[in-house]
Protein backbone atom coordinates (compact mmCIF):
# COMPACT_ATOMS: atom_id res chain seq x y z
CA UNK A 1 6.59 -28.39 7.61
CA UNK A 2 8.17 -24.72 7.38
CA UNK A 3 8.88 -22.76 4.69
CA UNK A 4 12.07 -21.16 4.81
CA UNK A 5 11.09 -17.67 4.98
CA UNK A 6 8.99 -19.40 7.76
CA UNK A 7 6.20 -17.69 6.12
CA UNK A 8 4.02 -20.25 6.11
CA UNK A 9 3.73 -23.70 8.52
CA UNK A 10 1.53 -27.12 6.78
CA UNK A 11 0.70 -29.20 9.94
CA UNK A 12 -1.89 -31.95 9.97
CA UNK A 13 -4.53 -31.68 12.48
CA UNK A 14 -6.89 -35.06 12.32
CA UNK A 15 -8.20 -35.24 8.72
CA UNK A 16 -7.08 -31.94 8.06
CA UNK A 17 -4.10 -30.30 6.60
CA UNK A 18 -3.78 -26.54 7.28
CA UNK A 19 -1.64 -24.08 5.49
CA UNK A 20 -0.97 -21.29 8.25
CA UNK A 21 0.85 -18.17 7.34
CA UNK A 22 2.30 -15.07 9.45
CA UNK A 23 3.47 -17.71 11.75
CA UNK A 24 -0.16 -17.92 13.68
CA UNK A 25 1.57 -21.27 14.67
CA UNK A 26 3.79 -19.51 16.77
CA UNK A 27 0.77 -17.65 18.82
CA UNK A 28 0.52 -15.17 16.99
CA UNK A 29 3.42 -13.42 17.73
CA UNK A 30 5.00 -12.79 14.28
CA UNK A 31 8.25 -13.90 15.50
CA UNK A 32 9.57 -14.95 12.24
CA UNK A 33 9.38 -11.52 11.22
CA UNK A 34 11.09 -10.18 14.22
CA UNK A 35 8.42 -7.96 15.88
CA UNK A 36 7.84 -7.30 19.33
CA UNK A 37 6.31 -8.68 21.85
CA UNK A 38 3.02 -8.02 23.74
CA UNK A 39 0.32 -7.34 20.38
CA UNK A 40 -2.80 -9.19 20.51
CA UNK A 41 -4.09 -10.54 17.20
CA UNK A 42 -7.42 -10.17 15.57
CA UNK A 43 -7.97 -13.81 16.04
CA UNK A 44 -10.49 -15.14 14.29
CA UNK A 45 -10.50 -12.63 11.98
CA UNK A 46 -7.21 -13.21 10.71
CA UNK A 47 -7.60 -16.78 11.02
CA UNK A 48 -10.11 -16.96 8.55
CA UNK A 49 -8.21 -14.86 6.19
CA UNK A 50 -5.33 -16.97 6.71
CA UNK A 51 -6.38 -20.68 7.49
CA UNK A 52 -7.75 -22.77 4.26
CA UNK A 53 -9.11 -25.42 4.95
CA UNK A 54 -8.75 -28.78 2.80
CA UNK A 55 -8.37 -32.80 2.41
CA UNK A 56 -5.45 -34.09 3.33
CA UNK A 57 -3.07 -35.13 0.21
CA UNK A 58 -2.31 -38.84 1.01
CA UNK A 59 -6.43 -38.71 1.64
CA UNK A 60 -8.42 -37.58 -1.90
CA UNK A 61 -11.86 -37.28 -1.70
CA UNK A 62 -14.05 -40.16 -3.01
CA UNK A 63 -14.96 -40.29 -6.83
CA UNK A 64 -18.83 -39.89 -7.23
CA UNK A 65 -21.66 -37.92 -9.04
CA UNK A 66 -21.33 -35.20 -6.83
CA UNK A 67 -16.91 -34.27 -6.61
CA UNK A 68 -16.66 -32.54 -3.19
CA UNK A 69 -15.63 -29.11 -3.32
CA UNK A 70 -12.99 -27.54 -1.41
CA UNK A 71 -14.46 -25.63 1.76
CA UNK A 72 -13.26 -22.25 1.84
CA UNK A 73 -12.79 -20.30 5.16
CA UNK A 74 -13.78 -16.58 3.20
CA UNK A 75 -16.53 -16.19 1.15
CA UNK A 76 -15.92 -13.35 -1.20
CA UNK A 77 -19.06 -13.43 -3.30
CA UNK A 78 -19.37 -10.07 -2.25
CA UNK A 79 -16.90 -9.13 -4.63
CA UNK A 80 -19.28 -10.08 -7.93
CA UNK A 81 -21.54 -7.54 -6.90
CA UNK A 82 -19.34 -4.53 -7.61
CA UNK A 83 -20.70 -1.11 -7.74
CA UNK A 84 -21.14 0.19 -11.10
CA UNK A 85 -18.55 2.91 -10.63
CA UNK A 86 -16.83 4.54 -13.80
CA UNK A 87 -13.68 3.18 -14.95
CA UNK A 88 -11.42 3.36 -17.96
CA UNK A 89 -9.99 -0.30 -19.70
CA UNK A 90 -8.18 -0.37 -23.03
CA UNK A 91 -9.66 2.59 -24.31
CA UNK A 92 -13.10 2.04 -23.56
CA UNK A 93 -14.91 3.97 -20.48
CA UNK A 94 -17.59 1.60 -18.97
CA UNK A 95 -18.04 0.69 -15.14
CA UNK A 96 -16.36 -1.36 -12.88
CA UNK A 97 -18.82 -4.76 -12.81
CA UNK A 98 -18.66 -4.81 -17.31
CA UNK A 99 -14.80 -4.12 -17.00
CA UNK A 100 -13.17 -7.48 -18.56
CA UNK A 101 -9.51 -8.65 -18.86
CA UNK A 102 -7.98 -12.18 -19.82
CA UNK A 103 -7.21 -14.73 -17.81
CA UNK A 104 -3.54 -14.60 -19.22
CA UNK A 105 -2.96 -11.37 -18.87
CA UNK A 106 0.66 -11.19 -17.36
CA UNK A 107 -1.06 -8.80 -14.38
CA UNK A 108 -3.08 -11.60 -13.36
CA UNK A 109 -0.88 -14.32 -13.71
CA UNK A 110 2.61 -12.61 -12.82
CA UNK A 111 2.03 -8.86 -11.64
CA UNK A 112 3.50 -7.76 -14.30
CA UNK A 113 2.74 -4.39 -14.18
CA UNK A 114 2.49 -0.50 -12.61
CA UNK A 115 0.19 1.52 -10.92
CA UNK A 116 -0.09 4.96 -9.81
CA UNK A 117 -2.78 6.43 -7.26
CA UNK A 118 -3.50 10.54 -7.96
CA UNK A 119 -4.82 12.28 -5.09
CA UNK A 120 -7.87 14.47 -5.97
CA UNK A 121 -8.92 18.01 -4.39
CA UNK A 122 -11.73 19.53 -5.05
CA UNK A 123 -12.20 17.68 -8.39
CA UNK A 124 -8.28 18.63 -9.07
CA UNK A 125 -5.52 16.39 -9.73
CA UNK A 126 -2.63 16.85 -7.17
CA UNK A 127 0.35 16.96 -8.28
CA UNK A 128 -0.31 15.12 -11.20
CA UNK A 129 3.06 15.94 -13.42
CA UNK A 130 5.13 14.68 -10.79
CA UNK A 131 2.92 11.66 -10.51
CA UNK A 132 3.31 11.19 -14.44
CA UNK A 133 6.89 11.40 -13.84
CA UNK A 134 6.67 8.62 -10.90
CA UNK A 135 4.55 6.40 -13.62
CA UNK A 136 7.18 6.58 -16.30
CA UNK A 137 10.49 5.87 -14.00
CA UNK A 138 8.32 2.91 -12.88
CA UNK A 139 7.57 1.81 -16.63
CA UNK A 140 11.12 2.22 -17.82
CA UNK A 141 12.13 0.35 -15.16
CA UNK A 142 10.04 -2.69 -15.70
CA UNK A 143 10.68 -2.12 -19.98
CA UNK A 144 6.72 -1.68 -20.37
CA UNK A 145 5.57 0.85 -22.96
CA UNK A 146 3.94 3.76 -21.83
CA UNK A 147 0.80 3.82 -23.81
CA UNK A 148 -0.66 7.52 -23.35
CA UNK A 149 1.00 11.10 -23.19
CA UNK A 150 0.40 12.99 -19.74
CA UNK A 151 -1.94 14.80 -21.86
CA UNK A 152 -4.30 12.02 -22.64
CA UNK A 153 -3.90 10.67 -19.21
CA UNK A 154 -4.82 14.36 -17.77
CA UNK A 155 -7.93 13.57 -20.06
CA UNK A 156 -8.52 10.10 -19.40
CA UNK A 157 -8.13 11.22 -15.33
CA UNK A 158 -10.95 14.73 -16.16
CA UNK A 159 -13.25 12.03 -17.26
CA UNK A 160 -13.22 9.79 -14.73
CA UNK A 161 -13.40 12.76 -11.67
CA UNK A 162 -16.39 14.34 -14.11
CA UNK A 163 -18.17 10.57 -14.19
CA UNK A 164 -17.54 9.55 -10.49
CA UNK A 165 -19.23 12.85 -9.05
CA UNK A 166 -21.68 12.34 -11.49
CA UNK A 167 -22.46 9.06 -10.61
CA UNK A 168 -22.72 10.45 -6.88
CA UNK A 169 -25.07 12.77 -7.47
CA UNK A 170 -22.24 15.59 -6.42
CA UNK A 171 -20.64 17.95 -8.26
CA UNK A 172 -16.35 17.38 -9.08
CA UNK A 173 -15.36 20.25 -7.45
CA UNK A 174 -17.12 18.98 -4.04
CA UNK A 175 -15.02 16.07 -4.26
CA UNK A 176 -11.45 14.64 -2.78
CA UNK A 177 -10.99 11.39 -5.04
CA UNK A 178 -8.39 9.07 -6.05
CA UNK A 179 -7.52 8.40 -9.37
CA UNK A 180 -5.91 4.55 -9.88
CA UNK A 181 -4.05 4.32 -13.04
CA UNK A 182 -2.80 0.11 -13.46
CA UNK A 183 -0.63 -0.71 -16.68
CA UNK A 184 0.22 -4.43 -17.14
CA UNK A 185 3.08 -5.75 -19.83
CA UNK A 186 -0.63 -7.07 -21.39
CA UNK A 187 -1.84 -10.99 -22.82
CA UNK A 188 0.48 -13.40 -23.76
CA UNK A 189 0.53 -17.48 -23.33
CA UNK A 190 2.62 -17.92 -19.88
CA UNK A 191 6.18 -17.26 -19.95
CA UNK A 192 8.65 -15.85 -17.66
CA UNK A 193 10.21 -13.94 -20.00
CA UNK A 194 9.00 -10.78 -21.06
CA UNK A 195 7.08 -10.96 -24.74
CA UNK A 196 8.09 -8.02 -26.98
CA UNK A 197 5.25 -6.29 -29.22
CA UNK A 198 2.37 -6.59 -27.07
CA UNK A 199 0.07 -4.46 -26.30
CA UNK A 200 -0.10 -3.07 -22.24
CA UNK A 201 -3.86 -3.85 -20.72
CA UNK A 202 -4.83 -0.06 -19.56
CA UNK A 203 -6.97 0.78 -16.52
CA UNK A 204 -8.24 3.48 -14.67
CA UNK A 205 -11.00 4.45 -12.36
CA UNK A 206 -11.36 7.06 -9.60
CA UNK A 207 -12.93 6.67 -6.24
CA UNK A 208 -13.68 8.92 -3.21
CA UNK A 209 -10.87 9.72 -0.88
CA UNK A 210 -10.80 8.38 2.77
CA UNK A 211 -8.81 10.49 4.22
CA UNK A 212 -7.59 9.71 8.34
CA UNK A 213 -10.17 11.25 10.92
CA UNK A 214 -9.91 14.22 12.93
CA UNK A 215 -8.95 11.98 15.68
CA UNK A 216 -5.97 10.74 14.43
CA UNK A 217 -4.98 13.74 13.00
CA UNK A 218 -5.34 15.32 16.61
CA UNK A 219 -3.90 12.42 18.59
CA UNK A 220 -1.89 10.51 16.22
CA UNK A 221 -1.40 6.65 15.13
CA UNK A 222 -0.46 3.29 16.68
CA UNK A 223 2.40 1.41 14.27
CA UNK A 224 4.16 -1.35 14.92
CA UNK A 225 7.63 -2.49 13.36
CA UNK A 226 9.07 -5.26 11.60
CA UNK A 227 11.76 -6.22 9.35
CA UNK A 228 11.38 -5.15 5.74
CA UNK A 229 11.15 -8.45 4.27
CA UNK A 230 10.35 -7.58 0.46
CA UNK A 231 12.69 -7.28 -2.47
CA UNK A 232 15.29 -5.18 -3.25
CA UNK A 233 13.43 -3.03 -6.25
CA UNK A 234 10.68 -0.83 -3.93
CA UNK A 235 11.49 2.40 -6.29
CA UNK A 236 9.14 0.72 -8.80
CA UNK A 237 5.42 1.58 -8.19
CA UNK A 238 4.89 -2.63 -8.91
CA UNK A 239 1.19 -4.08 -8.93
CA UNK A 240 3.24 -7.25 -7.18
CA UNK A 241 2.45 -6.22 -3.97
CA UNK A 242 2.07 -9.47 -1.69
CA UNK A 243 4.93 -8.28 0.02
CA UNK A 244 3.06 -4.70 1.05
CA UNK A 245 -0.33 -6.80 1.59
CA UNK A 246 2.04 -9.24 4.35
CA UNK A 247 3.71 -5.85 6.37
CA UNK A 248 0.08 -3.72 6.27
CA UNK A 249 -1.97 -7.07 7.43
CA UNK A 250 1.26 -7.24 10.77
CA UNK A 251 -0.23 -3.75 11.56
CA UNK A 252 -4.12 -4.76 11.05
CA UNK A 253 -3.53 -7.52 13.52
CA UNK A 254 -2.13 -5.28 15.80
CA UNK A 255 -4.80 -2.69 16.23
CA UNK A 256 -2.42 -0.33 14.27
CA UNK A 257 -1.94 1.88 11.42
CA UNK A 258 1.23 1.00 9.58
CA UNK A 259 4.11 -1.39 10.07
CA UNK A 260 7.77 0.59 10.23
CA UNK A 261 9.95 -1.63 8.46
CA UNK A 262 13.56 -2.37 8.82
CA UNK A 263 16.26 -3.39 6.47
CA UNK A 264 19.61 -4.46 7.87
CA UNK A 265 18.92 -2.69 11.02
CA UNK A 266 17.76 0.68 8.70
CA UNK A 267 15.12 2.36 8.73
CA UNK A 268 13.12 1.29 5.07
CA UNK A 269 9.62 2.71 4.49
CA UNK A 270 6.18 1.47 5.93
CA UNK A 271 3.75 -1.03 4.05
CA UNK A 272 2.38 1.72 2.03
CA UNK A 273 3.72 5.01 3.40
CA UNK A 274 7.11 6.69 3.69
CA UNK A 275 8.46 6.70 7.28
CA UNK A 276 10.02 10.40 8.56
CA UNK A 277 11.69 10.80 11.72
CA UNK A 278 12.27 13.69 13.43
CA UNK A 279 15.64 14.94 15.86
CA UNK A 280 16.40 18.00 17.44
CA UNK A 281 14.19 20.04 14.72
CA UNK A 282 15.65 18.35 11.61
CA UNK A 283 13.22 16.35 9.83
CA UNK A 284 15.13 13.11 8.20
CA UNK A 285 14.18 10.41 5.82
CA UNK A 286 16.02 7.50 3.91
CA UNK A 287 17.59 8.59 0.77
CA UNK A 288 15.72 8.18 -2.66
CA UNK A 289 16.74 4.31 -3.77
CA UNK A 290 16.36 0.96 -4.43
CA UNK A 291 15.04 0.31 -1.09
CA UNK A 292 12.09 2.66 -1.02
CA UNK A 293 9.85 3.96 -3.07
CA UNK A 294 10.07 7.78 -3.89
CA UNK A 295 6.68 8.99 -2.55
CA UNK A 296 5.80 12.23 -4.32
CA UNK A 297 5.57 13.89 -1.59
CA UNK A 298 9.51 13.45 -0.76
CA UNK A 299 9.31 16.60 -3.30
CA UNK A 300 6.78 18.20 -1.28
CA UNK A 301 8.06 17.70 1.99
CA UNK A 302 11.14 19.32 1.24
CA UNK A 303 9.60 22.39 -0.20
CA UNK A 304 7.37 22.52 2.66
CA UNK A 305 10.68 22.38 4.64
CA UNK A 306 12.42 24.90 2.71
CA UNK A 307 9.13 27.16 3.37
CA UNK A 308 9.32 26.76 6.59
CA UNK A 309 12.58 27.12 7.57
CA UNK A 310 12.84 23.65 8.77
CA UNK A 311 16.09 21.67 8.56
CA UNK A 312 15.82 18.75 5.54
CA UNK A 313 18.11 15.78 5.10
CA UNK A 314 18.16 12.47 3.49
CA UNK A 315 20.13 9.76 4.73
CA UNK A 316 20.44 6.12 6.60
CA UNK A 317 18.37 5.88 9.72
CA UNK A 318 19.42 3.90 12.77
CA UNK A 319 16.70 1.52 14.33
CA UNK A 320 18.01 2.82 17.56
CA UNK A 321 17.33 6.33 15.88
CA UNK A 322 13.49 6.00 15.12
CA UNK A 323 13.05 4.38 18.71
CA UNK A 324 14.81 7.76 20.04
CA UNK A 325 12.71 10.12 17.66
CA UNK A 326 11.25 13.58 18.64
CA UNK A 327 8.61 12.92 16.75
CA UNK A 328 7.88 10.03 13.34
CA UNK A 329 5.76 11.03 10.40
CA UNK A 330 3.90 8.78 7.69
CA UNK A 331 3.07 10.01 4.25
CA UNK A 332 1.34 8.90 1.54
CA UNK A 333 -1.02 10.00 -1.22
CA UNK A 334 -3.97 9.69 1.37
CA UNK A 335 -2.89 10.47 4.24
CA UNK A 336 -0.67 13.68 3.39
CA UNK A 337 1.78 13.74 6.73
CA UNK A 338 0.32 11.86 9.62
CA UNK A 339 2.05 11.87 13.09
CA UNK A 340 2.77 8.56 14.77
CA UNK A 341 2.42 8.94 18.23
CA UNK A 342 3.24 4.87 20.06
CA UNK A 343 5.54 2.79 17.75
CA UNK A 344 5.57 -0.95 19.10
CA UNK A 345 3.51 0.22 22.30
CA UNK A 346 5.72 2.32 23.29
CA UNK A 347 5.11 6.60 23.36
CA UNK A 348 7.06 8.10 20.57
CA UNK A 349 9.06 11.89 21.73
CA UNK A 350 10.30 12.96 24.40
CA UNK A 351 9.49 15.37 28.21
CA UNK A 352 6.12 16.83 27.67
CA UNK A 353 5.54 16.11 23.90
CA UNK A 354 5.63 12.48 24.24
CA UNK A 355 3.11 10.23 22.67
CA UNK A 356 1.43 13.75 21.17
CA UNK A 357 1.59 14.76 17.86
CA UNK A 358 4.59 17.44 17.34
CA UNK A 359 5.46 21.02 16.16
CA UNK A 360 7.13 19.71 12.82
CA UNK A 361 4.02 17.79 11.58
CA UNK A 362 2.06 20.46 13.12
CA UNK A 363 4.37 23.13 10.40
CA UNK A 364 4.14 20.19 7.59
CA UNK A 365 0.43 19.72 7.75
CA UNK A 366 -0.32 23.63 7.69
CA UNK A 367 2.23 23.56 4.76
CA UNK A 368 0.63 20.84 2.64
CA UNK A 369 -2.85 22.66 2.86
CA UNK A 370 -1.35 25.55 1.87
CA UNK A 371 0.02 23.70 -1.31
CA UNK A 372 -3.81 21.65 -1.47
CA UNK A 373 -5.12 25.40 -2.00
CA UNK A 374 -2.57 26.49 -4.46
């Protein structure tokens, strides 16, 4: 039986009943969300992520001392033994395997909440008003209180770069970390509607960077394409990001970096990077709204842009655009500006450039270290 997004397929096989998503009944192939042909699948990998495995309905397991218990296809006991790595929760510091929230907290049970990821250089926020600014568009938008000034959270984010070198062994300033702020709407019995007068559940922790290798810097990424399939409110920075987890895992079966999404035959954003295009020396992107989030380094870009005498403009992309690009650009907190270099197997440019990483993410990656040193 298919759902109707035809993101997911039950079919009975023997005893079994298996619950199949990404359309893996199809080969594979990710028809139902309209990408190309020709990628090969991590097979059994993603089978096992995606494949659970259990009794049939109209079959329930026998009554006895011992219940059977469901067979899983993943084991993730792994994740119990977390690595005691500072972290912030409701006002407390502590580390991440002692960090404790309700079961009914409307995170957990709704994703009801925020996040925002601060990129860290040399043990110093980047960026980090505009990033405030980013956290409290998304926390108007979703009517959760903001429960800190950018003051304490520039405090609250010190403390956490101070306590994850420390716990390394390495001093902050010979660090590049991330700093993950979360705010949920906070604990409340289960209801759909949103409870006024509660308090938000507050976390934070910071981890080392990983940053893309030399390699792809100097040759580029693989991405593949798809249509954007998630709702219609990307400008908020949501922690309901099932939609995000779907496009990235298209690319992770693919061999590939990112997945290029596609709304209404527009270019959209990728599964956690903003999408740039570049023709005849202008660098384009989709406008700041509803249908993309506004990555902080839209900002940057264009002041990198304006540096460097490079043509800037926002507007709607043409599919037929991006597959006729000079050159296409991802960026995000952690990768800065990355060139993509094949999009759906195919070489991205054009005469002697193409498939190589180009002159305008050759300017914006000498620009953003210039603004890294500042």
């Amino acid at each position: 039986m298919l759902c109707t997004k035809c993101l997911c397929l039950r079919r009975r096989q023997g005893n079994e009943v298996r619950w199949i998503v990404f359309g893996l009944c199809h080969g594979g192939n990710f028809r139902h969300l309209q990408l190309h042909p020709g990628y090969k699948q991590r097979s059994q990998y993603s089978r096992r992520l995606y494949v659970e495995t259990r009794p049939p309905p109209n079959n329930p397991p026998k009554l006895g001392p011992t219940p059977q218990r469901p067979r899983w296809d993943c084991d993730n006991s792994g994740m119990h033994n977390l690595p005691r790595l500072p972290c912030f929760l409701n006002g407390d510091y502590t580390v991440l395997p002692e960090a404790k929230v309700s079961v009914m907290d409307r995170g957990f049970i709704f994703g009801d909440g925020v996040y925002e990821v601060v990129p860290v250089y040399a043990g110093r926020p980047f960026h980090f008003a505009q990033h405030m600014a980013r956290l409290d568009r998304s926390l108007a938008a979703t009517r959760i209180t903001q429960p800190h000034t950018h003051a304490q959270w520039l405090e609250i984010a010190t403390n956490l770069i101070a306590a994850y070198a420390e716990s390394t062994c390495t001093k902050a300033e010979n660090t590049d970390q991330l700093v993950y702020i979360q705010i949920t709407r906070g604990v409340a019995l289960r209801d759909h509607v949103m409870p006024q007068n509660i308090r938000p559940t507050v976390f934070a922790m910071s981890n080392a960077m990983k940053p893309p290798s030399a390699a792809q810097r100097a040759q580029g990424v693989a991405c593949v394409s798809a249509n954007d399939f998630r709702w219609e409110k990307a400008h908020i920075k949501s922690t309901s990001l099932l939609g995000a987890v779907f496009a990235r895992q298209i690319s992770f079966d693919a061999d590939a970096t990112e997945t290029v999404m596609f709304r209404d035959g527009f270019l959209s954003e990728a599964a956690a990077s903003n999408v740039w295009m570049v023709r005849n020396g202008t660098l384009m992107g989709p406008p700041k709204d509803h249908l993309v989030l506004e990555g902080v380094r839209y900002g940057l870009i264009e002041d990198i842009c304006r540096e460097a005498g490079i043509p800037f403009e926002l507007r709607r992309i043409a599919r037929d655009e991006v597959l006729q690009a000079d050159e296409l650009l991802l960026s995000s907190a952690t990768k800065e500006v990355l060139p993509i270099t094949t999009l759906d197997g195919q070489p991205v440019g054009r005469g002697l450039g193409k498939g190589r990483p180009g002159p305008i993410y050759k300017a914006l990656w000498d620009g953003y270290q210039r603004a890294k040193a500042q």
